[in-house]
Protein backbone atom coordinates (compact mmCIF):
# COMPACT_ATOMS: atom_id res chain seq x y z
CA UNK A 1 0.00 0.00 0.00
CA UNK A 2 1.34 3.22 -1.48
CA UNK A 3 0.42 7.02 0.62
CA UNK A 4 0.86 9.92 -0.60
CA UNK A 5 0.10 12.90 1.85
CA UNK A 6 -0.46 16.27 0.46
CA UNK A 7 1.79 18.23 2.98
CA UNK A 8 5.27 19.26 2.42
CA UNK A 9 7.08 18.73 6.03
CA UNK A 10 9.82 21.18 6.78
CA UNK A 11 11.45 22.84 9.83
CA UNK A 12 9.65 26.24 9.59
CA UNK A 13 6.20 25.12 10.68
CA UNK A 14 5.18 25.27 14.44
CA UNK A 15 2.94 22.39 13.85
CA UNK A 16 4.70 18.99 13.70
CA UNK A 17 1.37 16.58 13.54
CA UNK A 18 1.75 15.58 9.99
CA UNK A 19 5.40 15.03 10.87
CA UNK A 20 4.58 12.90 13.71
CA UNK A 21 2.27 10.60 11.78
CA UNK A 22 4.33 10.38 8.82
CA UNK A 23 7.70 9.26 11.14
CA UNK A 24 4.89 6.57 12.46
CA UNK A 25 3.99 5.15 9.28
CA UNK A 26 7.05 4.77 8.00
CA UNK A 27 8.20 2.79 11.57
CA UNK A 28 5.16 0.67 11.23
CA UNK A 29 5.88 -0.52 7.62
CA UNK A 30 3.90 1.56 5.33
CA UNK A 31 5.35 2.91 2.02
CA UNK A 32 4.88 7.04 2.44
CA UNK A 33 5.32 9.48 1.14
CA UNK A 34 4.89 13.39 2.47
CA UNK A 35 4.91 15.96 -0.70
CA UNK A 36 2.98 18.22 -2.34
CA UNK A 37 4.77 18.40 -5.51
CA UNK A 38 3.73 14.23 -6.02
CA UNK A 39 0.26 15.26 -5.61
CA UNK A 40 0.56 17.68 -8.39
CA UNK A 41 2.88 15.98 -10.48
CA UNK A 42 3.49 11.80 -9.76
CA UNK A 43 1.34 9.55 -12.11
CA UNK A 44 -2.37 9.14 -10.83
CA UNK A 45 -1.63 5.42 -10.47
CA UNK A 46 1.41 6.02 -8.61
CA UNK A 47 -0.14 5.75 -5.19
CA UNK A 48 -3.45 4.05 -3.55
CA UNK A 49 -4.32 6.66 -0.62
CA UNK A 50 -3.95 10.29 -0.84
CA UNK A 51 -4.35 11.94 2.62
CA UNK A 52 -5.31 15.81 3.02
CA UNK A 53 -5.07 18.17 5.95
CA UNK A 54 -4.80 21.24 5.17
CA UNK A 55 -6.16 22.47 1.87
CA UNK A 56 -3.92 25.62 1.87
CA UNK A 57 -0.97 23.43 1.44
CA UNK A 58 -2.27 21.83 -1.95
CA UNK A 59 -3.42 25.05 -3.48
CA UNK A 60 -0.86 27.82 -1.38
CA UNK A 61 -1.64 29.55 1.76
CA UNK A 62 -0.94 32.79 -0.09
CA UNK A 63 -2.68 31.97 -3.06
CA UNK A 64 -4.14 34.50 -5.64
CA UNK A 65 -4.52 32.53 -9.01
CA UNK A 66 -8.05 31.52 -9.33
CA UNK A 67 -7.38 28.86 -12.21
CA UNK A 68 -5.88 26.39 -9.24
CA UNK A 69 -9.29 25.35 -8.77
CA UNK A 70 -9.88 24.82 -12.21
CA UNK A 71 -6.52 22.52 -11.47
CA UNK A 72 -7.18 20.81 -8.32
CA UNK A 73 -11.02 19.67 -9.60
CA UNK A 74 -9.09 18.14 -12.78
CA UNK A 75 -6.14 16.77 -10.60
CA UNK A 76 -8.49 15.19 -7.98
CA UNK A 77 -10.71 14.10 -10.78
CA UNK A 78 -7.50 12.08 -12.76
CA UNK A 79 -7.27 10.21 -9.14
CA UNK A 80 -10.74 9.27 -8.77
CA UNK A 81 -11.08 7.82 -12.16
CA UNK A 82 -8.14 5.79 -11.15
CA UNK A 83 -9.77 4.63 -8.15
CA UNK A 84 -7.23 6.07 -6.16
CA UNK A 85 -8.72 6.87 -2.20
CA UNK A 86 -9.05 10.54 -1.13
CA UNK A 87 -9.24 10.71 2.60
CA UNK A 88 -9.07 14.02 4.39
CA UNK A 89 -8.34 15.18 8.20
CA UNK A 90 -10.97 17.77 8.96
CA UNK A 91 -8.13 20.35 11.27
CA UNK A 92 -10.24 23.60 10.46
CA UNK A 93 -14.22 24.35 9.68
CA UNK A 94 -13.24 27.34 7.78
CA UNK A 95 -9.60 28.83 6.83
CA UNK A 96 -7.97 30.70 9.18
CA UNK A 97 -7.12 33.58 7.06
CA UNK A 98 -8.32 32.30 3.88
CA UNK A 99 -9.58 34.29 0.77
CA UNK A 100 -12.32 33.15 -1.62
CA UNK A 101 -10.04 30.94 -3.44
CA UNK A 102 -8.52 28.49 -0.42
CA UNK A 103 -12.39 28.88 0.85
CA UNK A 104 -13.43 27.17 -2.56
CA UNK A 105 -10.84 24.44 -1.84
CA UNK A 106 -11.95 23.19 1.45
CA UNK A 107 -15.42 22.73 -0.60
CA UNK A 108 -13.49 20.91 -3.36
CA UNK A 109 -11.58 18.56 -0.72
CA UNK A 110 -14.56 17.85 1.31
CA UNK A 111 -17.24 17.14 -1.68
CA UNK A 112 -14.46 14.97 -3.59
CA UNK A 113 -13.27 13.25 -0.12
CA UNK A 114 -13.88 9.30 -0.02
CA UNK A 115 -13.82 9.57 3.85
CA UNK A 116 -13.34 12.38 6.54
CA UNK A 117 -11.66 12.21 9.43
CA UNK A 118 -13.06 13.99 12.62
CA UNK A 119 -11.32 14.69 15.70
CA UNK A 120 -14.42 14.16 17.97
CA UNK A 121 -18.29 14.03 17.48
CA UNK A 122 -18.85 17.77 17.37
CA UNK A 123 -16.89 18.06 13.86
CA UNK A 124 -18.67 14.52 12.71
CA UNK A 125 -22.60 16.01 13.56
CA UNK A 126 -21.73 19.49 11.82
CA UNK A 127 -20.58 18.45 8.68
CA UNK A 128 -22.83 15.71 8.04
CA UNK A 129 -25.26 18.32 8.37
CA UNK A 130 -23.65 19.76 4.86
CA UNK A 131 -23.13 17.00 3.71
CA UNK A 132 -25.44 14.08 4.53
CA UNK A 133 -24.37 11.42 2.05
CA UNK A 134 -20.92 11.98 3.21
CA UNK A 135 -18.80 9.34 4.80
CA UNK A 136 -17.32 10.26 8.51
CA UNK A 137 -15.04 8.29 10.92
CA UNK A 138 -13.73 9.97 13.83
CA UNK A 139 -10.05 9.46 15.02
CA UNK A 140 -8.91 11.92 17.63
CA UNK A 141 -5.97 14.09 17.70
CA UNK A 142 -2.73 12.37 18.67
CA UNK A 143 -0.10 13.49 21.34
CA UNK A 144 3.15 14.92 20.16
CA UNK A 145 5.16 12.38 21.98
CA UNK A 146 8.68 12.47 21.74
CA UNK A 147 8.56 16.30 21.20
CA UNK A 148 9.45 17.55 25.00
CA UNK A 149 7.05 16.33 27.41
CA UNK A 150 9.83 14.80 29.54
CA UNK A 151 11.52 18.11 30.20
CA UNK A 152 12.72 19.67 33.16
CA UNK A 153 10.27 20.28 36.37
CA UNK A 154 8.11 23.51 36.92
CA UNK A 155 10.84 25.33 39.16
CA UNK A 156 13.91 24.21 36.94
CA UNK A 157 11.81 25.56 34.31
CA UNK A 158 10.45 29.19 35.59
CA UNK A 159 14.16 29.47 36.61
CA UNK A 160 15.40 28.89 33.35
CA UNK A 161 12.99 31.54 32.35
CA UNK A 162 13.58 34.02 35.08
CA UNK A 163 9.59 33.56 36.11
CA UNK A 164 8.94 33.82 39.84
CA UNK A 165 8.64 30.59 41.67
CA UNK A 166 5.66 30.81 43.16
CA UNK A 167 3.41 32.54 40.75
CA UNK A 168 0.52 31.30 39.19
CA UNK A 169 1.48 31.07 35.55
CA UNK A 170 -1.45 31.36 32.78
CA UNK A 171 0.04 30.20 29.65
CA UNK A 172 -1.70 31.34 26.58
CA UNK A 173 0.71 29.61 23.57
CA UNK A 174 -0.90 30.28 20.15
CA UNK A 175 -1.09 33.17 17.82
CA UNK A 176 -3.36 35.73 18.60
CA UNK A 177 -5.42 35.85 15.35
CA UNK A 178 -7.75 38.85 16.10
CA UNK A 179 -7.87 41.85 18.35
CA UNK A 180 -11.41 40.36 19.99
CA UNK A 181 -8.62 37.22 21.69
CA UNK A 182 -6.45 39.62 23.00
CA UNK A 183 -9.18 42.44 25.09
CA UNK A 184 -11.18 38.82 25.98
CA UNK A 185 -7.69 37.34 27.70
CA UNK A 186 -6.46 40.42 29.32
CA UNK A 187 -9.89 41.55 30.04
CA UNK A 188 -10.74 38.17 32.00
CA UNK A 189 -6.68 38.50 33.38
CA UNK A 190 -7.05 41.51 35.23
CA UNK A 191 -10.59 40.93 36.62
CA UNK A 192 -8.99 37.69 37.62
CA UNK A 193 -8.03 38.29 41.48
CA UNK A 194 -4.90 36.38 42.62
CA UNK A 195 -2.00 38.18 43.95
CA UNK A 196 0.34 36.03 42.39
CA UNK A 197 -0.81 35.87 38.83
CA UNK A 198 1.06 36.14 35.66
CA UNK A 199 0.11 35.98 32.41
CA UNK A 200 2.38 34.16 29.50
CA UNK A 201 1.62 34.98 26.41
CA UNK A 202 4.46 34.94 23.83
CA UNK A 203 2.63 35.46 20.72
CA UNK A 204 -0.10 37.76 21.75
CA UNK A 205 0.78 41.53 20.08
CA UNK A 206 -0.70 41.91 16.67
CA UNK A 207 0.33 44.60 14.06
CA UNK A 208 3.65 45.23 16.61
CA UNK A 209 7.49 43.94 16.21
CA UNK A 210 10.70 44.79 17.61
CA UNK A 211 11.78 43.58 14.43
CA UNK A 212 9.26 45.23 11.74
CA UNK A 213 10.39 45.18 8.45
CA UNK A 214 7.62 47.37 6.69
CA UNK A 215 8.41 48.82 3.42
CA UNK A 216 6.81 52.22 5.13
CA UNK A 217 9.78 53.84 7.50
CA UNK A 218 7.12 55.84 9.60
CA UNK A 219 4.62 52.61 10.56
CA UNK A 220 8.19 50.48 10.38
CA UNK A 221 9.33 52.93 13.40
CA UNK A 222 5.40 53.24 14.99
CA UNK A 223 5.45 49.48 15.13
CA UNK A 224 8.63 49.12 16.81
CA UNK A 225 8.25 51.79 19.31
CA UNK A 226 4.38 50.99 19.67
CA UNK A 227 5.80 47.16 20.99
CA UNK A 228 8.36 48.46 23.13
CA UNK A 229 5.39 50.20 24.85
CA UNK A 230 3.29 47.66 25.24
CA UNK A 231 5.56 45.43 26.30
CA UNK A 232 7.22 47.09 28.89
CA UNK A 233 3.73 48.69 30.16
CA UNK A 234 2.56 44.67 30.45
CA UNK A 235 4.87 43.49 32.36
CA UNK A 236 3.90 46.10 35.02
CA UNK A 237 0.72 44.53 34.74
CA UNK A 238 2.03 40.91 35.23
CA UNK A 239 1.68 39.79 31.62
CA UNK A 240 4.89 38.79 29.00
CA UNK A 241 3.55 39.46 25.73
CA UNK A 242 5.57 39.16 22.12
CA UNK A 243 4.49 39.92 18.72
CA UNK A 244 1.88 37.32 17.61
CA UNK A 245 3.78 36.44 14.08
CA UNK A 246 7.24 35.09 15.86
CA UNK A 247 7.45 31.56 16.11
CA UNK A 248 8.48 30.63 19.63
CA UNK A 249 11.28 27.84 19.23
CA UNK A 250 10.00 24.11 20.13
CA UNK A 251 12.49 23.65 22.80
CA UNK A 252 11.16 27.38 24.14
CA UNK A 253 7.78 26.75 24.14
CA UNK A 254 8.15 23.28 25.73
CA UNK A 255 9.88 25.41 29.10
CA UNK A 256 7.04 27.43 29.08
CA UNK A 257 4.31 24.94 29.04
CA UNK A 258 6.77 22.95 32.20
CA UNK A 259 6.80 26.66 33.82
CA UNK A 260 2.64 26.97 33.31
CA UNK A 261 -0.32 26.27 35.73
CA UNK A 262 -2.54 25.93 33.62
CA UNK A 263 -3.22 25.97 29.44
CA UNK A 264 -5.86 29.19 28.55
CA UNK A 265 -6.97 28.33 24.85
CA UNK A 266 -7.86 31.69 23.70
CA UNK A 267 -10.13 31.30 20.87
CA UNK A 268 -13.81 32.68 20.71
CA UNK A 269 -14.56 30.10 17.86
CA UNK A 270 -12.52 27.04 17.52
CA UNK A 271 -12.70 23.49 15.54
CA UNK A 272 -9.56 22.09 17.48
CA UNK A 273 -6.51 22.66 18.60
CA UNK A 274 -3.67 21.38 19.30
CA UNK A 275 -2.36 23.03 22.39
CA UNK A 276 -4.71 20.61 24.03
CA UNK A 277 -3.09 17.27 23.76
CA UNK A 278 -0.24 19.01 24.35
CA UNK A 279 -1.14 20.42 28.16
CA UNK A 280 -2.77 16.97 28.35
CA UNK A 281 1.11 15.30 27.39
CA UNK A 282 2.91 17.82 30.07
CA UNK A 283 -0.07 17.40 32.42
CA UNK A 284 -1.48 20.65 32.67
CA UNK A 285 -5.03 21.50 33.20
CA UNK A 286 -6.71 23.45 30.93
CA UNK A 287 -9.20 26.11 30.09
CA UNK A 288 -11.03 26.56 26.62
CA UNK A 289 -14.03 27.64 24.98
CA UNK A 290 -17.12 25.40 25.45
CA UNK A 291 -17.11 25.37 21.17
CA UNK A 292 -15.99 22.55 18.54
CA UNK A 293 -14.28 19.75 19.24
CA UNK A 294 -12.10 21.47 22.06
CA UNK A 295 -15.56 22.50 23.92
CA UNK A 296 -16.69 18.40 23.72
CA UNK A 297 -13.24 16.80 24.80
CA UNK A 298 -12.79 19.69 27.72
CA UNK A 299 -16.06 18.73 28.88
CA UNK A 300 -15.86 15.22 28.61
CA UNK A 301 -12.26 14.88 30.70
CA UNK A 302 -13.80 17.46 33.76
CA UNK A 303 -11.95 20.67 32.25
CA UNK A 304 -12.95 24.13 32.65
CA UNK A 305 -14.77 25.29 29.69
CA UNK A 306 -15.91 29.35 29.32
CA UNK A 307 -18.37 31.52 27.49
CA UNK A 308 -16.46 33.19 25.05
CA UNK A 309 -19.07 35.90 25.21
CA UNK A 310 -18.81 36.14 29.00
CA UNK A 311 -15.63 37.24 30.00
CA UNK A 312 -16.45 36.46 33.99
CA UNK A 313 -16.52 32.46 33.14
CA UNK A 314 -13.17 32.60 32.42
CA UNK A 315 -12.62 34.49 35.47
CA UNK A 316 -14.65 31.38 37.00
CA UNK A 317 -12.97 28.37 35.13
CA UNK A 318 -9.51 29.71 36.55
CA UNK A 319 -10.78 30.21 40.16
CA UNK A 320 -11.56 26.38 39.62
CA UNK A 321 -8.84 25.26 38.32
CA UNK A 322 -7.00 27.13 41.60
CA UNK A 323 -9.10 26.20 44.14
CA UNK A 324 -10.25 22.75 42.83
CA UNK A 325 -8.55 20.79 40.69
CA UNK A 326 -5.83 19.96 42.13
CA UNK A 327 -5.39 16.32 40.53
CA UNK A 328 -6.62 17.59 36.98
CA UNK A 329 -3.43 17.72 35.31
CA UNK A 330 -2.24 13.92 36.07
CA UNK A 331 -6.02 13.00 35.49
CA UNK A 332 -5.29 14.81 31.97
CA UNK A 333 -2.35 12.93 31.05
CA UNK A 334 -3.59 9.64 32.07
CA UNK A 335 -6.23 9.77 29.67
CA UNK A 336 -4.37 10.99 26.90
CA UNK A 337 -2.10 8.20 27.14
CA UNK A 338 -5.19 6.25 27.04
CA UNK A 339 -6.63 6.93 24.24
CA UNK A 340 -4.35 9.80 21.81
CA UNK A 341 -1.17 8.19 21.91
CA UNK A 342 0.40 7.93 18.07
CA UNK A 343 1.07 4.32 18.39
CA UNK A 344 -3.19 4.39 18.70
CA UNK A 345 -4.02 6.97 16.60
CA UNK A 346 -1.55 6.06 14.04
CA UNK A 347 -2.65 2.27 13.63
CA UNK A 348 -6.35 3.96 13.17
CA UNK A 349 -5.45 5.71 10.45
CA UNK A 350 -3.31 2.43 8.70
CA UNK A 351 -6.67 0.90 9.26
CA UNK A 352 -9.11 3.50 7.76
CA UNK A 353 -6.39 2.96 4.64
CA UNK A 354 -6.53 -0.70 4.82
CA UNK A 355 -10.43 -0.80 5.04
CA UNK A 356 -10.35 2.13 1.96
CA UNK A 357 -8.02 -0.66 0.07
CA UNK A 358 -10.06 -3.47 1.13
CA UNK A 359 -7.99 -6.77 1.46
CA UNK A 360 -4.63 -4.90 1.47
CA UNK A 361 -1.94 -5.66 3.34
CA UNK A 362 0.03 -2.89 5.15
């Protein structure tokens, strides 16, 4: 059996699941291959799966040439007639910052999918709901194992990050997409009463660098100056903050989950995410929006979930998490292990191939 997934790995992403799955495959036997290039360009014979995640990386994430759709119907098209399986991860509902042409590709991939994979029952019930004749199977989101989660202790970490000891550390890790995230955390921060809070977000300041390289000199120098400001007026107010576009290196972010008290997922809308099985992997608790898949999985382990609308239950779902649940974070990882772990999740996805193949042998 011959897979082709339609993702180029490389070094520069701060998202290594593909990676993780593809280094699993290849231990377990199965003939893989991670490119985007082969799905464009190898023989439409060449391979028996093809595996999607995210659509941007077929047509571009940057993408402004409308005749790709024209392309990938064609392209996808060639494969079916050669009875070649299309199976697709649903990561996203909608493109993060998509335009109208990676919008129309998502509707390409999911109409022309043979199967698509959910990451809990939330994803499953809304897009049957589009698409009723569609076929679903849900296979959850697997850890990142191997990637950190036996690094140093909480204190050895806040040391190695000059953090105070014995603060309670709110870790927000992801970009900050919109202004909305940002006045919703710091909003529900400061009405948040504990004397020895402290906020962690690295990637929380949009439309401000240090290092702004705008072709304009005067918002080149307003955006530099304007995070300097911020920054420094922030940490008077207990809360690190960096500019929302740098990617905080793997070995960086892993001290500052260790150094964390809890995960704050900081999304008003969500599908998943994946800073969840990673708090889960370093045993954190965490606190999310009661939305997607994130909403479903928080409730179902005993995690704090929050109105996104209503900044005081966030307020609330950190007060519990302080007061509490003291146990949540070991409860967390337990489960995990249980059920997300990539030798599981991996061997569900060699069998959604397998049962796509029919008869085949991996």
């Amino acid at each position: 059996m011959k897979v082709l997934i339609a993702y180029q790995i490389n070094s520069s992403t701060d998202n290594p699941f593909v990676e993780i799955l593809y280094n699993y495959f290849v231990r377990s036997g199965i003939e893989v291959v991670a490119s985007v290039k082969e799905f464009w360009e190898a023989s439409v014979s060449k391979y028996d799966i093809i595996h999607f995640h995210w659509p941007e990386e077929v047509v571009g994430w940057n993408v402004s040439d409308t005749s790709v759709l024209s392309r990938l119907r064609t392209r996808i098209g060639s494969y079916k007639e050669a009875r070649v399986k299309l199976v697709y991860t649903r990561h996203n509902a909608i493109p993060h910052y998509g335009n109208t042409i990676i919008t129309e590709a998502y509707k390409i991939i999911e109409e022309y999918s043979d199967v698509v994979v959910h990451m809990a029952n939330y994803s499953l019930c809304e897009f049957q709901q589009k698409y009723p004749n569609s076929r679903n199977v849900i296979i959850p989101h697997h850890l990142y194992e191997g990637r950190g989660e036996d690094n140093v202790s909480q204190l050895v970490a806040r040391e190695k990050l000059n953090l105070p000891a014995n603060s309670f550390i709110i870790l927000c890790s992801g970009k900050f997409r919109k202004w909305e995230e940002v006045r919703m955390v710091l909003k529900s921060f400061f009405q948040f009463k504990d004397k020895r809070k402290l906020l962690l977000a690295p990637r929380l300041l949009p439309g401000f660098s240090p290092n702004s390289n705008h072709s304009n000199k005067f918002k080149r120098r307003v955006s530099k100056l304007g995070y300097r400001a911020l920054t420094s007026l922030l940490r008077k107010l207990h809360v690190i903050a960096g500019n929302n576009e740098h990617i905080v290196a793997e070995a960086l972010f892993y001290l500052q989950l260790s150094a964390s008290d809890v995960l704050l997922i900081q999304r008003k809308q969500i599908l998943n995410s994946g800073n969840l099985p990673l708090a889960f992997l370093f045993r954190k608790p965490v606190v999310g929006p009661d939305a997607g898949n994130v909403g479903e999985i928080l409730r179902i382990t005993g995690n704090p979930v929050f109105d996104p609308m209503k900044t005081g239950t966030i307020v609330d779902a950190l007060n519990k998490i302080k007061d509490e649940c003291f146990d949540l974070g070991q409860h967390n990882f337990e489960y995990a292990k249980k059920y997300w772990g990539i030798s599981i999740v991996g061997q569900e996805y060699i069998e959604l191939y397998c049962t796509l193949r029919r008869n085949c042998k991996p």
